[in-house]
C-alpha atoms as a PDB file:
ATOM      1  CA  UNK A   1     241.986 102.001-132.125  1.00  0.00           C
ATOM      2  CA  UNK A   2     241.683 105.626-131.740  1.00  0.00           C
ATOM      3  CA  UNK A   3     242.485 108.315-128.903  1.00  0.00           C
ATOM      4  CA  UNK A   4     238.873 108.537-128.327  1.00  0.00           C
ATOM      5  CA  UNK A   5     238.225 104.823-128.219  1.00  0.00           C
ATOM      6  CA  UNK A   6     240.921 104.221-126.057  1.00  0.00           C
ATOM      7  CA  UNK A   7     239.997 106.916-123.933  1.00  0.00           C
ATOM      8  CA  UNK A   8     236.083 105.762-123.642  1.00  0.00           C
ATOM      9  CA  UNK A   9     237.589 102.589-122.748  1.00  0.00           C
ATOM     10  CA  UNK A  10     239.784 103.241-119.709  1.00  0.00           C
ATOM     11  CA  UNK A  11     236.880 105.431-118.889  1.00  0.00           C
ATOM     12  CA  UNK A  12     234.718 102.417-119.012  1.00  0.00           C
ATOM     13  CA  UNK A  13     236.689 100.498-116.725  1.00  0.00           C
ATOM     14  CA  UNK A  14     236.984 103.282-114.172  1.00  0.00           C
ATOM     15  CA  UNK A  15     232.946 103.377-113.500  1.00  0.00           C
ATOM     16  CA  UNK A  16     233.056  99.885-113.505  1.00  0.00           C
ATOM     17  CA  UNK A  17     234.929  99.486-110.854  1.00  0.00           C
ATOM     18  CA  UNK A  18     233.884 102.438-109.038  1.00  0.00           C
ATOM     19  CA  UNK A  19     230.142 100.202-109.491  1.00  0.00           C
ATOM     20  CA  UNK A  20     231.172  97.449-108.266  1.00  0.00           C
ATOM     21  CA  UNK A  21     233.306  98.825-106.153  1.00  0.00           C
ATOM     22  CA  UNK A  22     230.378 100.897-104.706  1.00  0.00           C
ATOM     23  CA  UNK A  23     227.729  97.242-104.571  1.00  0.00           C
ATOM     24  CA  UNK A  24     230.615  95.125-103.054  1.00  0.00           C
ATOM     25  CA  UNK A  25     230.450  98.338-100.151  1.00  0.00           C
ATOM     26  CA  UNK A  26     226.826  97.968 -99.518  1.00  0.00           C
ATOM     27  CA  UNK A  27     226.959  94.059 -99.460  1.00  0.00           C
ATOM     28  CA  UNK A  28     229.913  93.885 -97.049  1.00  0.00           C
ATOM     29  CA  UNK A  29     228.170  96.308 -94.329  1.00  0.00           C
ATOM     30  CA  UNK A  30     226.501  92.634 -92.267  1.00  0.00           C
ATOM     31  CA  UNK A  31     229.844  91.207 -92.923  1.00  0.00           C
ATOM     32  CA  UNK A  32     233.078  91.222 -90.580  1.00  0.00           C
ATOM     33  CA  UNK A  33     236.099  92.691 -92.888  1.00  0.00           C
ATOM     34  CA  UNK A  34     239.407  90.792 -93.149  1.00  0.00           C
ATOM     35  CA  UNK A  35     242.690  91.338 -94.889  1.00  0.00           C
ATOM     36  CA  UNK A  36     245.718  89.765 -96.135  1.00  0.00           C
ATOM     37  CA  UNK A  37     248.907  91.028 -97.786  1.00  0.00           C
ATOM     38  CA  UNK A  38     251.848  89.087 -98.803  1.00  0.00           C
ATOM     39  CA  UNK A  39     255.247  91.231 -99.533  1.00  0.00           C
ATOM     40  CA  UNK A  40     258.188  89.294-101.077  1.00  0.00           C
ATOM     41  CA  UNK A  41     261.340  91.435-101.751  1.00  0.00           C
ATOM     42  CA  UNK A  42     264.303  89.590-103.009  1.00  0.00           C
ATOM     43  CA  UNK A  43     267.377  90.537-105.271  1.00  0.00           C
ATOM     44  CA  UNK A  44     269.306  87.659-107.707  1.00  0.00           C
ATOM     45  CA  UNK A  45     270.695  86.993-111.034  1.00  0.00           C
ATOM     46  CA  UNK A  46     269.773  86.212-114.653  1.00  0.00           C
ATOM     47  CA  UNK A  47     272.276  83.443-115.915  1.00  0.00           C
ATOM     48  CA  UNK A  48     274.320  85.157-118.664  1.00  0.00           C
ATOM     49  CA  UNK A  49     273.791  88.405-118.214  1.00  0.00           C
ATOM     50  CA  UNK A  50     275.585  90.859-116.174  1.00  0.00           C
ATOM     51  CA  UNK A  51     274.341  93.118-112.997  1.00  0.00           C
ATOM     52  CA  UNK A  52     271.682  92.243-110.494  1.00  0.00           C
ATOM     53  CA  UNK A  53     268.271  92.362-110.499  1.00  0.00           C
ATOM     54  CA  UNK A  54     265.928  93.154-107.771  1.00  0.00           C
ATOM     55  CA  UNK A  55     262.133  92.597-107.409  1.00  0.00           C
ATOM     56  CA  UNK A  56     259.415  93.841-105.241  1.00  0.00           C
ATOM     57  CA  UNK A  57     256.303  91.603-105.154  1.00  0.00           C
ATOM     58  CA  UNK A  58     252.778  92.570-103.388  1.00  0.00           C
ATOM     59  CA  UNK A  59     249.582  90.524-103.309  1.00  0.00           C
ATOM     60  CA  UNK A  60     246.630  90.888-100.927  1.00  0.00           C
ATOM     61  CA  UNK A  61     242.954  91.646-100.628  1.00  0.00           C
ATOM     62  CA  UNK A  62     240.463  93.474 -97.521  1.00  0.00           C
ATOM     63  CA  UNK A  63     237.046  92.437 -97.501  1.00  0.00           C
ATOM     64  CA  UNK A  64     234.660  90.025 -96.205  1.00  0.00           C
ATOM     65  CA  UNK A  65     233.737  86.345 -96.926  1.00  0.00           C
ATOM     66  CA  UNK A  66     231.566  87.980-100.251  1.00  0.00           C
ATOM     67  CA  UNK A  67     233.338  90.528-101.751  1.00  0.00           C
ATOM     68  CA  UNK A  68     236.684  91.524-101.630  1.00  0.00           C
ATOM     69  CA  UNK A  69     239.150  94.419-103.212  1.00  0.00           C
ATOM     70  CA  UNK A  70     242.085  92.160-104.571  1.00  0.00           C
ATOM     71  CA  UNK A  71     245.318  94.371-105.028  1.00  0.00           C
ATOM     72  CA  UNK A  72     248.770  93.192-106.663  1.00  0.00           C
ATOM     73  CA  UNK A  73     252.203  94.983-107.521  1.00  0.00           C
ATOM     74  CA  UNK A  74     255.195  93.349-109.168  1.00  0.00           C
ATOM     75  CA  UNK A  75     257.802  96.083-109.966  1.00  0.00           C
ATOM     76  CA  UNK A  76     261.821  94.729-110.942  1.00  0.00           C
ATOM     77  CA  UNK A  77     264.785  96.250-111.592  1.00  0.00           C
ATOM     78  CA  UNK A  78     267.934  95.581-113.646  1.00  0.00           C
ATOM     79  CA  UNK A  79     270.812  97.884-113.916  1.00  0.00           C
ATOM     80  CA  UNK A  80     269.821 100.840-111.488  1.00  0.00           C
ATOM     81  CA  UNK A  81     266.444 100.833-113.956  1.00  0.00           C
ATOM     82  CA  UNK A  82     262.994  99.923-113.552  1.00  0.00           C
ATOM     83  CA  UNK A  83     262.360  97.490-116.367  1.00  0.00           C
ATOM     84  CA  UNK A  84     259.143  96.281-115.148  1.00  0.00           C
ATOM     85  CA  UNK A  85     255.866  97.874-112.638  1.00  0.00           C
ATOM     86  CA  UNK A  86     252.719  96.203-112.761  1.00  0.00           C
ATOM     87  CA  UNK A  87     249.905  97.656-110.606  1.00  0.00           C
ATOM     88  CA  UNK A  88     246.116  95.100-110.665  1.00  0.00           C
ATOM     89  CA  UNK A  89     243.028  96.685-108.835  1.00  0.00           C
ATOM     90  CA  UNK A  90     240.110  94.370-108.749  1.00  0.00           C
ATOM     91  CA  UNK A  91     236.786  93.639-107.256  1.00  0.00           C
ATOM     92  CA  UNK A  92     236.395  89.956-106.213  1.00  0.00           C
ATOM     93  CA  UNK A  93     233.139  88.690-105.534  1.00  0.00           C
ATOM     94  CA  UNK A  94     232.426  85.045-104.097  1.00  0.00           C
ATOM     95  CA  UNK A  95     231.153  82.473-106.762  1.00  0.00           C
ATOM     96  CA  UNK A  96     231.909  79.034-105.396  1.00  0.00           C
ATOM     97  CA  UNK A  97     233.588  77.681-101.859  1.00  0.00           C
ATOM     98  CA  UNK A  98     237.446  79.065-102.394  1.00  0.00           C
ATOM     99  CA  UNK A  99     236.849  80.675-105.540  1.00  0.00           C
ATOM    100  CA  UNK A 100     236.464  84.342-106.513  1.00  0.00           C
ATOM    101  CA  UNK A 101     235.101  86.296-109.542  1.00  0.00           C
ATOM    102  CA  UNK A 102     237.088  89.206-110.330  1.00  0.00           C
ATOM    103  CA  UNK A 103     236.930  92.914-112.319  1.00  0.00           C
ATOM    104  CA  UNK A 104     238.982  96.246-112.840  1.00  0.00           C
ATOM    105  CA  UNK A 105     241.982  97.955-113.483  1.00  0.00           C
ATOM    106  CA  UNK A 106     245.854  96.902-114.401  1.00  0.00           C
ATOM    107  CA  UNK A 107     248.427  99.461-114.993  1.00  0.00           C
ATOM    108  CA  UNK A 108     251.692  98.824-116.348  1.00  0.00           C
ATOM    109  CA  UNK A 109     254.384 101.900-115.526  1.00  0.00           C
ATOM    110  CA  UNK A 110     257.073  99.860-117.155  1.00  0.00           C
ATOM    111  CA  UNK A 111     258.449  99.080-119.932  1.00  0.00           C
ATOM    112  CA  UNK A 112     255.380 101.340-121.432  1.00  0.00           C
ATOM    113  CA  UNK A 113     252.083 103.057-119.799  1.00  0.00           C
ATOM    114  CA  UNK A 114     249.687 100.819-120.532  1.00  0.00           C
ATOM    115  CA  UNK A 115     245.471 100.427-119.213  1.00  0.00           C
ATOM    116  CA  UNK A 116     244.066  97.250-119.320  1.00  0.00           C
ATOM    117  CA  UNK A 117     240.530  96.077-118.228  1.00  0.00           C
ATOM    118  CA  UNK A 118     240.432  93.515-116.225  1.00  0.00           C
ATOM    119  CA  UNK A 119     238.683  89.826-116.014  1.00  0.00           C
ATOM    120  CA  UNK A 120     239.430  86.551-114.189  1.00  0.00           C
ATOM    121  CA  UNK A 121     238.733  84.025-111.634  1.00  0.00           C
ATOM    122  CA  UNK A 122     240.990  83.049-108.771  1.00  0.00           C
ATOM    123  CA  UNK A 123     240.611  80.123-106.387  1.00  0.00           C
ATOM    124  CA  UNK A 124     241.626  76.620-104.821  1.00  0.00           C
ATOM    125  CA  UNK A 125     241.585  73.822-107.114  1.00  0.00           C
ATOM    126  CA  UNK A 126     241.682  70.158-106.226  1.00  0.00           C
ATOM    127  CA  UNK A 127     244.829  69.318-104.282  1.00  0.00           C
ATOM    128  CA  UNK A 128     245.392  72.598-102.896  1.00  0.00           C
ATOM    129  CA  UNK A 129     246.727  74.361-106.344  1.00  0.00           C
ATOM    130  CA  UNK A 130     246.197  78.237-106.380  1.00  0.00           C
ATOM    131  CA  UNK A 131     244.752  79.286-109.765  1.00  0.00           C
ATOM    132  CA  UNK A 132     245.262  82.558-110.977  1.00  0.00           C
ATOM    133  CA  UNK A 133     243.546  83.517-114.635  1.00  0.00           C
ATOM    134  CA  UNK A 134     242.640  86.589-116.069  1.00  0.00           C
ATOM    135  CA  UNK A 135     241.767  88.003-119.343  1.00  0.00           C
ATOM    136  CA  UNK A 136     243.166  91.606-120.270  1.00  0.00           C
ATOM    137  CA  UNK A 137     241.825  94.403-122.996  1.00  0.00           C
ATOM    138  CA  UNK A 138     244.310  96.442-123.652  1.00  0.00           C
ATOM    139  CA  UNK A 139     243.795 100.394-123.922  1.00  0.00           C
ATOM    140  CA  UNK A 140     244.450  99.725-127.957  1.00  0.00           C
ATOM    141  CA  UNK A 141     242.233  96.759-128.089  1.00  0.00           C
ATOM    142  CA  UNK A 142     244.668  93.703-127.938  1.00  0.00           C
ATOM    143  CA  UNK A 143     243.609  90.711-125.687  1.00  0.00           C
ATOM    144  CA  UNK A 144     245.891  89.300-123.552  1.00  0.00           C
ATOM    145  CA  UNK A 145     246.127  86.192-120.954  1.00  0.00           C
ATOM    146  CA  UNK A 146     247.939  85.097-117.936  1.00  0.00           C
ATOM    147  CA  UNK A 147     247.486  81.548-116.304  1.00  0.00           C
ATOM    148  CA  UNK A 148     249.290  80.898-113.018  1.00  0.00           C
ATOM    149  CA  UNK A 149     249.278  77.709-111.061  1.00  0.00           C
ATOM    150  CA  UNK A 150     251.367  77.210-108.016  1.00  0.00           C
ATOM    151  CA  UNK A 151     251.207  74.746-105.158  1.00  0.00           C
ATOM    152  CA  UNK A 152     252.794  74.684-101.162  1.00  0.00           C
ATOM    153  CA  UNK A 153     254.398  70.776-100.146  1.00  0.00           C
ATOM    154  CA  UNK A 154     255.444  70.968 -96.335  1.00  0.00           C
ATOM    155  CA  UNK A 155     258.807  69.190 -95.763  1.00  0.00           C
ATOM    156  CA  UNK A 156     258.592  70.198 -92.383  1.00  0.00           C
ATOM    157  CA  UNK A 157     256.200  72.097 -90.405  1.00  0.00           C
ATOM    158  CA  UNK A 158     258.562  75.375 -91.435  1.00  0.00           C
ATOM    159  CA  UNK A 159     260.368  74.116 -94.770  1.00  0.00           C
ATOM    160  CA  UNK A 160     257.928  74.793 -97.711  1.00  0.00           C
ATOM    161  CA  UNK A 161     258.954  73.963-101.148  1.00  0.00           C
ATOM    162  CA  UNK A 162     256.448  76.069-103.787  1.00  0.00           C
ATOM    163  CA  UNK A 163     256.361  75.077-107.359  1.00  0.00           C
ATOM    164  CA  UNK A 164     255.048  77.295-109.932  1.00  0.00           C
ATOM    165  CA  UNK A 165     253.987  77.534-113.467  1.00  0.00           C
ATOM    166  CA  UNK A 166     253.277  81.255-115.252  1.00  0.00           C
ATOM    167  CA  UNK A 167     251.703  81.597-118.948  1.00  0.00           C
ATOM    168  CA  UNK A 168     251.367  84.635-120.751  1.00  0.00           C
ATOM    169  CA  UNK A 169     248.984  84.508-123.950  1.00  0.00           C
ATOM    170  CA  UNK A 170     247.767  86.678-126.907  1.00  0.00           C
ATOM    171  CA  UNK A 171     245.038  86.503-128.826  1.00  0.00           C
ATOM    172  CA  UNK A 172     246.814  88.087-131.691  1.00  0.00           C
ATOM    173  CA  UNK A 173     250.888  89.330-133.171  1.00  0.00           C
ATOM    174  CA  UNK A 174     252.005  92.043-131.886  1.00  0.00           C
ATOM    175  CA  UNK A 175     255.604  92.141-132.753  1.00  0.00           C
ATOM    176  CA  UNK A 176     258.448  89.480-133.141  1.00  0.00           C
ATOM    177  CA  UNK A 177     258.637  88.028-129.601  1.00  0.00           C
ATOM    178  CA  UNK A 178     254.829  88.658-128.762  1.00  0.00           C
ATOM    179  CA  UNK A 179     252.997  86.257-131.441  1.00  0.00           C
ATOM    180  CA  UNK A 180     249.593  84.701-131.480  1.00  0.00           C
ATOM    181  CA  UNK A 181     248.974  82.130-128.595  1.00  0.00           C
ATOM    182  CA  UNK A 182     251.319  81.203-125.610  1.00  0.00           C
ATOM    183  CA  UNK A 183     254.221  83.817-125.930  1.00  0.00           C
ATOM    184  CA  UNK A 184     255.888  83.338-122.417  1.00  0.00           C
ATOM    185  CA  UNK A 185     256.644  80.550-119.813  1.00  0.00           C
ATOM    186  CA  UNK A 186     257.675  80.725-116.688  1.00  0.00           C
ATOM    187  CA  UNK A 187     258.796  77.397-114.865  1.00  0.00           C
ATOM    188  CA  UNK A 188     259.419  78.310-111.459  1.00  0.00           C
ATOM    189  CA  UNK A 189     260.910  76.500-107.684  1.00  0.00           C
ATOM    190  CA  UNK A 190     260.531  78.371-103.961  1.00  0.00           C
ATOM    191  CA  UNK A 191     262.014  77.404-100.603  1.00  0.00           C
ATOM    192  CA  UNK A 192     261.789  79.155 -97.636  1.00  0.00           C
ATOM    193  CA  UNK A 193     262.005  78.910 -94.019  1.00  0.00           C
ATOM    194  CA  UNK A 194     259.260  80.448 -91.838  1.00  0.00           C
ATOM    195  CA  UNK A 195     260.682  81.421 -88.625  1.00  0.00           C
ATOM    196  CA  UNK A 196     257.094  82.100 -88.169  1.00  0.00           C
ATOM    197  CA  UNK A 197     253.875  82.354 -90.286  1.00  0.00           C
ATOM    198  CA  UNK A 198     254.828  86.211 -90.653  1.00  0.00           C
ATOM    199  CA  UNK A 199     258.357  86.032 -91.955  1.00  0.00           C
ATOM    200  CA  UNK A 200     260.135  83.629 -94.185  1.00  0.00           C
ATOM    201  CA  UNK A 201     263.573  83.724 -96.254  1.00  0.00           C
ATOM    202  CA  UNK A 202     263.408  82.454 -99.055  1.00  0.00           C
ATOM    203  CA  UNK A 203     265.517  81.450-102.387  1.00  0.00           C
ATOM    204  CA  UNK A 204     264.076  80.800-105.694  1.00  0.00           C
ATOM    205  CA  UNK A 205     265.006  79.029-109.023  1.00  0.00           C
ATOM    206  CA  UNK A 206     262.969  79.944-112.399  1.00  0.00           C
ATOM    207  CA  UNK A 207     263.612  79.279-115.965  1.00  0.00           C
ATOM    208  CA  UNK A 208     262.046  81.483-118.642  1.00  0.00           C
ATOM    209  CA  UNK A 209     261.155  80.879-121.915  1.00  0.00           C
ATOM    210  CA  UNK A 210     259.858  82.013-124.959  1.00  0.00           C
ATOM    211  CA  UNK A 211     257.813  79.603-127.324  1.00  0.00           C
ATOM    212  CA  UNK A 212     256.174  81.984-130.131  1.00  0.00           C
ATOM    213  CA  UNK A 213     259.587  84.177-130.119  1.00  0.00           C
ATOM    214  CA  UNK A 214     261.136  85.018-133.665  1.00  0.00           C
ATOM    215  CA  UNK A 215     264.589  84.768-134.804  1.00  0.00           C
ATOM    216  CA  UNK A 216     266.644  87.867-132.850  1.00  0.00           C
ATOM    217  CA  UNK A 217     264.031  88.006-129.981  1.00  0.00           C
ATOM    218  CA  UNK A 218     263.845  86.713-126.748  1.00  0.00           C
ATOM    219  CA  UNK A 219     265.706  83.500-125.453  1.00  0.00           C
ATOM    220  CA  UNK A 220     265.563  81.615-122.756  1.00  0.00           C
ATOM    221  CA  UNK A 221     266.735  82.164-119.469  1.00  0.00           C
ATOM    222  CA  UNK A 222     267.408  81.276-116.186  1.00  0.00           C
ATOM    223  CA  UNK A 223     267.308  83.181-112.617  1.00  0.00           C
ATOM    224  CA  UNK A 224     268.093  82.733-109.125  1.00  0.00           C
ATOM    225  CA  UNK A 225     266.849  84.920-106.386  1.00  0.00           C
ATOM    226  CA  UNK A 226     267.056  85.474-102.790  1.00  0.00           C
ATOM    227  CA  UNK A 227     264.945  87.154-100.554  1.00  0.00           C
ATOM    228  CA  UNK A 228     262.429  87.390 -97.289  1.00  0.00           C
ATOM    229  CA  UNK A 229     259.084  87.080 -97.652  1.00  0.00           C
ATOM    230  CA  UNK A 230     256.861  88.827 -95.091  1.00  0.00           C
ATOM    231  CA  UNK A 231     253.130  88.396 -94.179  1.00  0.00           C
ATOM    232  CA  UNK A 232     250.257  90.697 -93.052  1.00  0.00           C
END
Protein backbone atom coordinates (compact mmCIF):
# COMPACT_ATOMS: atom_id res chain seq x y z
CA UNK A 1 0.00 0.00 0.00
CA UNK A 2 1.36 3.34 -0.60
CA UNK A 3 2.36 6.50 1.62
CA UNK A 4 -0.66 8.14 0.35
CA UNK A 5 -3.00 5.24 0.94
CA UNK A 6 -1.81 4.69 4.19
CA UNK A 7 -1.98 8.15 4.98
CA UNK A 8 -5.81 8.61 3.62
CA UNK A 9 -6.40 5.76 5.79
CA UNK A 10 -5.31 6.80 9.28
CA UNK A 11 -6.89 9.98 8.13
CA UNK A 12 -10.05 8.09 7.65
CA UNK A 13 -10.12 6.71 10.95
CA UNK A 14 -9.39 10.01 12.67
CA UNK A 15 -12.86 11.72 11.30
CA UNK A 16 -14.44 8.71 12.11
CA UNK A 17 -13.98 8.81 15.34
CA UNK A 18 -14.02 12.41 15.76
CA UNK A 19 -17.98 11.58 14.08
CA UNK A 20 -18.87 9.39 16.21
CA UNK A 21 -17.17 10.69 18.73
CA UNK A 22 -19.04 14.03 18.12
CA UNK A 23 -22.99 11.86 17.77
CA UNK A 24 -22.16 9.70 20.90
CA UNK A 25 -21.71 13.66 22.60
CA UNK A 26 -25.05 14.82 21.50
CA UNK A 27 -26.83 11.47 22.46
CA UNK A 28 -25.31 11.30 25.95
CA UNK A 29 -26.47 15.05 26.92
CA UNK A 30 -30.26 13.32 28.69
CA UNK A 31 -28.01 10.71 30.02
CA UNK A 32 -26.15 10.58 33.55
CA UNK A 33 -22.23 9.88 32.70
CA UNK A 34 -20.36 7.05 34.46
CA UNK A 35 -16.85 5.70 34.41
CA UNK A 36 -14.73 2.84 35.13
CA UNK A 37 -10.98 2.18 34.96
CA UNK A 38 -9.19 -0.87 35.91
CA UNK A 39 -5.15 -0.49 36.43
CA UNK A 40 -3.18 -3.75 36.93
CA UNK A 41 0.63 -3.26 37.39
CA UNK A 42 2.58 -6.34 38.12
CA UNK A 43 6.28 -7.48 37.44
CA UNK A 44 7.28 -11.56 36.90
CA UNK A 45 9.19 -13.93 34.87
CA UNK A 46 9.26 -15.75 31.51
CA UNK A 47 10.39 -19.45 32.22
CA UNK A 48 13.78 -19.79 30.48
CA UNK A 49 14.76 -16.67 29.91
CA UNK A 50 16.71 -14.36 31.97
CA UNK A 51 15.73 -10.74 33.60
CA UNK A 52 12.32 -9.58 34.66
CA UNK A 53 9.61 -8.33 33.01
CA UNK A 54 7.18 -5.77 34.06
CA UNK A 55 3.71 -4.82 32.68
CA UNK A 56 1.37 -1.97 32.97
CA UNK A 57 -2.26 -2.79 32.06
CA UNK A 58 -5.25 -0.07 31.68
CA UNK A 59 -8.85 -0.70 30.68
CA UNK A 60 -11.86 1.56 31.23
CA UNK A 61 -14.59 3.56 29.57
CA UNK A 62 -16.77 7.21 30.65
CA UNK A 63 -20.05 7.49 29.27
CA UNK A 64 -23.58 6.76 29.76
CA UNK A 65 -25.85 3.65 29.51
CA UNK A 66 -25.73 4.43 25.29
CA UNK A 67 -22.57 5.40 24.30
CA UNK A 68 -19.42 5.17 25.77
CA UNK A 69 -15.50 6.16 24.96
CA UNK A 70 -13.75 2.70 25.69
CA UNK A 71 -9.91 3.31 26.35
CA UNK A 72 -7.12 0.49 26.85
CA UNK A 73 -3.19 0.51 27.36
CA UNK A 74 -0.99 -2.55 27.73
CA UNK A 75 2.70 -1.43 27.69
CA UNK A 76 5.64 -4.33 29.06
CA UNK A 77 9.00 -4.29 29.58
CA UNK A 78 11.92 -6.75 29.47
CA UNK A 79 15.45 -5.87 30.11
CA UNK A 80 15.25 -2.04 31.07
CA UNK A 81 13.32 -1.90 27.36
CA UNK A 82 9.95 -1.35 26.27
CA UNK A 83 9.20 -4.35 24.09
CA UNK A 84 5.60 -3.80 23.86
CA UNK A 85 2.87 -0.33 24.11
CA UNK A 86 -0.45 -0.74 22.87
CA UNK A 87 -2.76 2.31 23.06
CA UNK A 88 -7.04 1.39 21.76
CA UNK A 89 -9.40 4.52 21.52
CA UNK A 90 -12.91 3.56 20.71
CA UNK A 91 -16.46 4.66 20.56
CA UNK A 92 -18.89 2.08 22.06
CA UNK A 93 -22.36 2.38 21.37
CA UNK A 94 -25.16 0.09 23.05
CA UNK A 95 -26.55 -2.74 20.73
CA UNK A 96 -28.03 -5.37 23.00
CA UNK A 97 -28.49 -5.66 27.10
CA UNK A 98 -24.51 -6.00 28.18
CA UNK A 99 -23.18 -5.70 24.86
CA UNK A 100 -21.42 -2.84 23.06
CA UNK A 101 -20.59 -1.94 19.40
CA UNK A 102 -17.32 -0.45 19.04
CA UNK A 103 -15.01 1.96 16.47
CA UNK A 104 -11.58 3.89 16.27
CA UNK A 105 -8.11 4.08 16.78
CA UNK A 106 -5.16 1.51 18.06
CA UNK A 107 -1.65 2.58 18.22
CA UNK A 108 1.15 0.39 18.75
CA UNK A 109 4.54 2.43 20.07
CA UNK A 110 6.29 -0.87 20.40
CA UNK A 111 7.96 -3.11 18.85
CA UNK A 112 7.04 -0.76 15.62
CA UNK A 113 4.64 2.47 15.08
CA UNK A 114 1.86 1.08 13.80
CA UNK A 115 -2.19 2.69 13.01
CA UNK A 116 -4.82 0.42 12.94
CA UNK A 117 -8.62 1.05 12.45
CA UNK A 118 -10.59 -0.29 14.67
CA UNK A 119 -13.84 -2.75 14.81
CA UNK A 120 -15.41 -5.05 17.44
CA UNK A 121 -18.03 -5.94 19.83
CA UNK A 122 -17.61 -6.37 23.56
CA UNK A 123 -20.11 -7.77 26.04
CA UNK A 124 -21.48 -10.47 28.62
CA UNK A 125 -22.09 -13.76 27.25
CA UNK A 126 -24.06 -16.55 28.85
CA UNK A 127 -22.54 -17.54 32.18
CA UNK A 128 -20.97 -14.38 32.92
CA UNK A 129 -17.90 -14.72 30.23
CA UNK A 130 -16.47 -11.26 29.11
CA UNK A 131 -16.02 -11.24 25.31
CA UNK A 132 -13.64 -9.12 23.81
CA UNK A 133 -13.37 -9.20 19.66
CA UNK A 134 -12.16 -6.86 17.35
CA UNK A 135 -11.11 -6.68 13.83
CA UNK A 136 -7.94 -4.46 12.93
CA UNK A 137 -6.79 -2.73 9.36
CA UNK A 138 -3.57 -2.10 9.54
CA UNK A 139 -2.01 1.33 8.21
CA UNK A 140 -0.46 -1.09 5.22
CA UNK A 141 -3.64 -2.92 4.70
CA UNK A 142 -3.18 -6.28 6.64
CA UNK A 143 -6.21 -7.56 8.71
CA UNK A 144 -5.74 -8.67 11.92
CA UNK A 145 -7.90 -10.34 14.92
CA UNK A 146 -7.94 -10.67 18.59
CA UNK A 147 -10.55 -12.88 20.54
CA UNK A 148 -10.48 -12.71 24.34
CA UNK A 149 -12.67 -14.63 26.69
CA UNK A 150 -12.21 -14.53 30.39
CA UNK A 151 -14.47 -15.42 33.29
CA UNK A 152 -14.53 -14.40 37.46
CA UNK A 153 -15.43 -17.85 39.94
CA UNK A 154 -15.75 -16.51 43.64
CA UNK A 155 -14.06 -18.92 46.11
CA UNK A 156 -14.87 -16.63 48.67
CA UNK A 157 -16.56 -13.41 48.81
CA UNK A 158 -12.73 -11.83 48.35
CA UNK A 159 -10.76 -14.85 46.63
CA UNK A 160 -11.44 -14.64 42.82
CA UNK A 161 -9.87 -17.08 40.55
CA UNK A 162 -10.03 -15.51 36.66
CA UNK A 163 -9.39 -17.76 33.78
CA UNK A 164 -8.55 -16.47 30.48
CA UNK A 165 -8.12 -17.34 26.91
CA UNK A 166 -6.33 -14.65 24.25
CA UNK A 167 -6.22 -15.32 20.27
CA UNK A 168 -4.45 -13.35 17.92
CA UNK A 169 -5.39 -13.95 14.08
CA UNK A 170 -4.36 -12.88 10.51
CA UNK A 171 -6.03 -12.89 7.62
CA UNK A 172 -2.88 -13.29 5.67
CA UNK A 173 1.52 -14.20 6.08
CA UNK A 174 3.30 -11.75 7.11
CA UNK A 175 6.56 -13.23 8.06
CA UNK A 176 7.73 -16.61 9.66
CA UNK A 177 6.02 -16.48 13.08
CA UNK A 178 2.95 -14.32 11.85
CA UNK A 179 1.19 -16.83 9.22
CA UNK A 180 -2.31 -17.02 7.91
CA UNK A 181 -5.00 -17.84 10.63
CA UNK A 182 -4.52 -18.21 14.49
CA UNK A 183 -0.80 -17.09 15.03
CA UNK A 184 -0.84 -16.65 18.92
CA UNK A 185 -2.42 -18.22 22.10
CA UNK A 186 -2.53 -17.16 25.22
CA UNK A 187 -3.82 -19.64 28.03
CA UNK A 188 -4.00 -17.70 31.03
CA UNK A 189 -4.90 -18.22 35.35
CA UNK A 190 -5.55 -14.99 37.95
CA UNK A 191 -5.91 -14.96 41.72
CA UNK A 192 -6.24 -12.20 43.77
CA UNK A 193 -7.38 -11.02 47.01
CA UNK A 194 -9.60 -7.91 47.24
CA UNK A 195 -9.04 -6.27 50.44
CA UNK A 196 -11.78 -4.30 48.98
CA UNK A 197 -13.58 -3.85 45.59
CA UNK A 198 -10.84 -1.04 44.90
CA UNK A 199 -7.62 -2.90 45.50
CA UNK A 200 -6.59 -6.45 44.96
CA UNK A 201 -3.06 -8.36 44.81
CA UNK A 202 -2.88 -10.51 42.61
CA UNK A 203 -0.54 -13.42 40.99
CA UNK A 204 -0.93 -14.82 37.62
CA UNK A 205 0.08 -17.98 35.61
CA UNK A 206 -0.02 -17.88 31.56
CA UNK A 207 1.37 -20.10 28.97
CA UNK A 208 2.03 -18.78 25.47
CA UNK A 209 2.10 -20.31 22.38
CA UNK A 210 2.60 -20.14 18.92
CA UNK A 211 0.56 -22.45 16.46
CA UNK A 212 1.30 -21.01 12.77
CA UNK A 213 5.12 -20.28 13.92
CA UNK A 214 7.95 -21.52 11.45
CA UNK A 215 11.02 -23.36 12.17
CA UNK A 216 13.53 -20.62 14.14
CA UNK A 217 10.52 -18.47 15.32
CA UNK A 218 8.68 -18.20 18.27
CA UNK A 219 8.23 -21.04 20.95
CA UNK A 220 6.32 -21.51 23.60
CA UNK A 221 6.45 -20.11 26.84
CA UNK A 222 5.48 -19.77 30.15
CA UNK A 223 5.13 -16.67 32.74
CA UNK A 224 4.40 -15.91 36.18
CA UNK A 225 3.53 -12.53 37.46
CA UNK A 226 2.77 -10.68 40.50
CA UNK A 227 1.12 -7.63 41.05
CA UNK A 228 -1.89 -5.27 42.59
CA UNK A 229 -4.64 -4.55 40.76
CA UNK A 230 -6.46 -1.29 41.51
CA UNK A 231 -10.00 -0.03 40.61
CA UNK A 232 -11.61 3.35 39.71
Amino acid sequence: MSKKMRAALRRAGGALLLSTMALGAQAMEDESIYSYTLVEAGAGKVRGQAGSVQSLAIDGWVGGDFNRLWYSLDAERRGGRTEAAELQLLYGRYIAPFWDAQVGLRRDERPAGRDYLTLGVRGLAPYAFDVDLKLFVRDDGKVFARTRFENEFLLTNRFIVTPSLGVEWSASDIDATVRRGAYQADLGVQARYEFNRRIAPYLGLSRTFYPRAQSGGEVAATQWRAGMRVLF
